[in-house]
Protein backbone atom coordinates (compact mmCIF):
# COMPACT_ATOMS: atom_id res chain seq x y z
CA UNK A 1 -22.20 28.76 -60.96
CA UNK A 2 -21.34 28.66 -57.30
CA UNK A 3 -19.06 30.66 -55.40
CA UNK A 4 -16.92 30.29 -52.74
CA UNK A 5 -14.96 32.28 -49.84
CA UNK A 6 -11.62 32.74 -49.79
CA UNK A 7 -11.08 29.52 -47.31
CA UNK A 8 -12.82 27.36 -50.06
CA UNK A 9 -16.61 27.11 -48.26
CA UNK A 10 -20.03 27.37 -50.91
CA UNK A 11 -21.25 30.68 -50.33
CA UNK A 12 -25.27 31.26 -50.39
CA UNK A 13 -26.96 33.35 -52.61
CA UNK A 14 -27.18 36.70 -50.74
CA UNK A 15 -30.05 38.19 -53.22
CA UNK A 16 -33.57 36.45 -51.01
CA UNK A 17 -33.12 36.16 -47.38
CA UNK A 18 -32.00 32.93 -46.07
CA UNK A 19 -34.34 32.03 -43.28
CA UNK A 20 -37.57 33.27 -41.80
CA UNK A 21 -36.99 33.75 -38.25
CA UNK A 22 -39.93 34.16 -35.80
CA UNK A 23 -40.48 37.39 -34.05
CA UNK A 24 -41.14 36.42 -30.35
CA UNK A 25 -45.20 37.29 -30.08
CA UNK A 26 -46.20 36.94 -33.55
CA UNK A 27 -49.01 34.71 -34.11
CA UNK A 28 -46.72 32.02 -36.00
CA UNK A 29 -44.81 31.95 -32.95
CA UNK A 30 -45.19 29.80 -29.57
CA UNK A 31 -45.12 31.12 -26.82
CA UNK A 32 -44.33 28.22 -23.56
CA UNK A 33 -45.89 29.91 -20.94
CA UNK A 34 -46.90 28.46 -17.60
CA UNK A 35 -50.65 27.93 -18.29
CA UNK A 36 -49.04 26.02 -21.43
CA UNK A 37 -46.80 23.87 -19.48
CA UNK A 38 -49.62 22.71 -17.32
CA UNK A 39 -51.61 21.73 -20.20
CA UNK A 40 -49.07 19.97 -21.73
CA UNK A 41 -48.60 17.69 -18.46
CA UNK A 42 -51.93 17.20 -18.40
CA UNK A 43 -52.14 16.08 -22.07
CA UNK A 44 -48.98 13.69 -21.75
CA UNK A 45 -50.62 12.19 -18.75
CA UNK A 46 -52.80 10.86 -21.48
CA UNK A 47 -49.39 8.37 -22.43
CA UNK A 48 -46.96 8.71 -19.22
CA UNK A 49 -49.93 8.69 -16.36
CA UNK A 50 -48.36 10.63 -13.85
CA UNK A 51 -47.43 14.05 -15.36
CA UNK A 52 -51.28 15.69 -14.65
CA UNK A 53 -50.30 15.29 -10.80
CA UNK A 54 -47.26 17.19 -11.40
CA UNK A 55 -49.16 19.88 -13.52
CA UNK A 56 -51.82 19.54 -10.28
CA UNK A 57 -49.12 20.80 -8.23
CA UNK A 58 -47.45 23.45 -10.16
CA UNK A 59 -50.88 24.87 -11.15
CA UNK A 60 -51.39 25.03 -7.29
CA UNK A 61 -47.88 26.68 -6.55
CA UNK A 62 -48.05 29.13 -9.20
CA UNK A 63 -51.60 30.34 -8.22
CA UNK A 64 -50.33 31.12 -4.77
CA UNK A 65 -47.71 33.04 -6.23
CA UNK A 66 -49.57 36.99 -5.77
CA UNK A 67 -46.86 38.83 -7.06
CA UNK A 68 -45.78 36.97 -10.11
CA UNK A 69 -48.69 35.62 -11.94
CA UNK A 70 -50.48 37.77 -14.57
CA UNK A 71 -54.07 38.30 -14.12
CA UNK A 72 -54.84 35.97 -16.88
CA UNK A 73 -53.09 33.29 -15.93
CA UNK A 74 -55.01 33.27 -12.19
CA UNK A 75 -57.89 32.15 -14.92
CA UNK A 76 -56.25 29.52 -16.29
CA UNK A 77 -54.83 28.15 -12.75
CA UNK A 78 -58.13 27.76 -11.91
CA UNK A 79 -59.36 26.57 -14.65
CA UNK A 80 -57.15 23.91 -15.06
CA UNK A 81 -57.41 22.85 -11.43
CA UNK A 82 -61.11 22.48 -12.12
CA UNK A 83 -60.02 20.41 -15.10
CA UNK A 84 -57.46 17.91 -12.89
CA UNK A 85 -60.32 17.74 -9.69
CA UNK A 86 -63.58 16.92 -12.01
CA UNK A 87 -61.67 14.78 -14.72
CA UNK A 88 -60.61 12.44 -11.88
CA UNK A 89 -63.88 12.45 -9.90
CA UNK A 90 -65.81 11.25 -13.45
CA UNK A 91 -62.85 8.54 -14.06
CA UNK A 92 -63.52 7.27 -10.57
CA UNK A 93 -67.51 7.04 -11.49
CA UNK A 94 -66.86 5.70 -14.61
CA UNK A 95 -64.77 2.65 -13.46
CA UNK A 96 -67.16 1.71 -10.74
CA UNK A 97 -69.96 2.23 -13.64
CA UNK A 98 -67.85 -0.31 -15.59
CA UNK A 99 -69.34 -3.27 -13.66
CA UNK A 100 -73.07 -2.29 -15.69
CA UNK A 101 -71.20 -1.61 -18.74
CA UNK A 102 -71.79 2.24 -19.33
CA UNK A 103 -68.86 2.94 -17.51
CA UNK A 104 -66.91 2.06 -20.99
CA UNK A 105 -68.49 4.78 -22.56
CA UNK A 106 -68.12 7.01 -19.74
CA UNK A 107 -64.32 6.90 -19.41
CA UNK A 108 -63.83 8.04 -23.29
CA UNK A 109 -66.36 10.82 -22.68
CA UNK A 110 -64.31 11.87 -19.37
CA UNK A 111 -61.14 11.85 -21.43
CA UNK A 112 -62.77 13.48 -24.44
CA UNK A 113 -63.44 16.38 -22.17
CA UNK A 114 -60.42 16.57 -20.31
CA UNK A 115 -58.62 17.22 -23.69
CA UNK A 116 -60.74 19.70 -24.91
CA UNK A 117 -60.64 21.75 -21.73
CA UNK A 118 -56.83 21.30 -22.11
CA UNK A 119 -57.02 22.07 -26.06
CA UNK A 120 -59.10 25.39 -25.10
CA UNK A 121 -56.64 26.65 -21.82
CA UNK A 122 -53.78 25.94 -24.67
CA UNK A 123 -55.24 28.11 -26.99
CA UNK A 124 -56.21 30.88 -24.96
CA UNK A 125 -52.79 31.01 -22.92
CA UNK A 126 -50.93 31.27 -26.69
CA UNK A 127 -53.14 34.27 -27.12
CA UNK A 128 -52.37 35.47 -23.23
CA UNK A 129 -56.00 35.78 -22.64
CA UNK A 130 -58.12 34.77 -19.76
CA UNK A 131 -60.95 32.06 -19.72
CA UNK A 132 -63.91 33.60 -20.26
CA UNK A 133 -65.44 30.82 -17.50
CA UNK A 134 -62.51 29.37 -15.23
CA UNK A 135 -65.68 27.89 -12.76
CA UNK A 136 -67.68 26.31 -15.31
CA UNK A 137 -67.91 22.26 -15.20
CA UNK A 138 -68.52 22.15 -19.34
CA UNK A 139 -65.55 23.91 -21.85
C-alpha cells in the first residue's frame, strides 16, 4: 500500500537506497579534464569541422601554462598536438593522392588513426596517466 506525507505527496520506500550516486574518481565516474576536452574537439571535428582548430589552440595555451598543468597532462598536450599537426599533413597527401585514386583509401586510414590516437589520449586522461609515447607518429 503506499504512503503519503502529511501534505498528501507518495512517499518512497525508505528500506533500499534510492539512487546510486557516483563518487567523484571512481572508475564508473567521468572525469572532464582538459586532455579530455581536447579530445573531444578533436573527435566532433569529425561532424562540425572546425572544433580540432579550437582544441589546436587550447592544447597550445594550456601547455604553456608551467604552473598549472599536471605533469601528465604536458604528455597528452603533446601528444595531441602531434595528433592535430600529422593528421592534417596525411589529409593534405591524401587529397592530392586522390587524383591516382589511392588517395580514397588514404583519407579513411588518416581518419582511422586520428580517432584512435584520440580514443587512446581519452582513455589515459580518465585514468590521469601520462602517454607512455607523446612523440611517437603510430598510437
Amino acid at each position: 500500500m503506499a504512503q503519503f506525507d502529511d501534505q498528501g505527496r507518495p512517499v518512497g520506500d525508505t528500506s533500499r537506497p534510492v539512487s546510486s550516486a557516483r563518487v567523484p574518481g571512481t572508475a564508473n565516474s567521468f572525469d572532464f579534464n582538459r586532455p579530455t576536452a581536447i579530445s573531444l574537439l578533436y573527435l566532433s571535428s569529425c561532424v562540425l569541422g572546425v572544433t580540432a582548430l579550437i582544441g589546436l589552440v587550447l592544447a597550445y595555451v594550456w601547455r604553456g601554462e608551467t604552473q598549472a598543468v599536471a605533469a601528465w597532462e604536458t604528455s597528452h598536450f603533446t601528444y595531441l598536438i602531434r595528433t592535430f599537426w600529422i593528421g592534417l599533413a596525411g589529409a593534405m597527401v591524401s587529397v592530392l593522392l586522390m587524383i591516382v585514386l589511392i588517395g580514397f583509401v588514404l583519407i579513411i586510414g588518416v581518419a582511422v588513426w586520428v580517432i584512435v590516437r584520440c580514443v587512446l589520449s581519452l582513455v589515459s586522461a580518465q585514468k590521469q596517466e601520462p602517454m607512455a609515447d607523446a612523440l611517437t607518429w603510430w598510437v
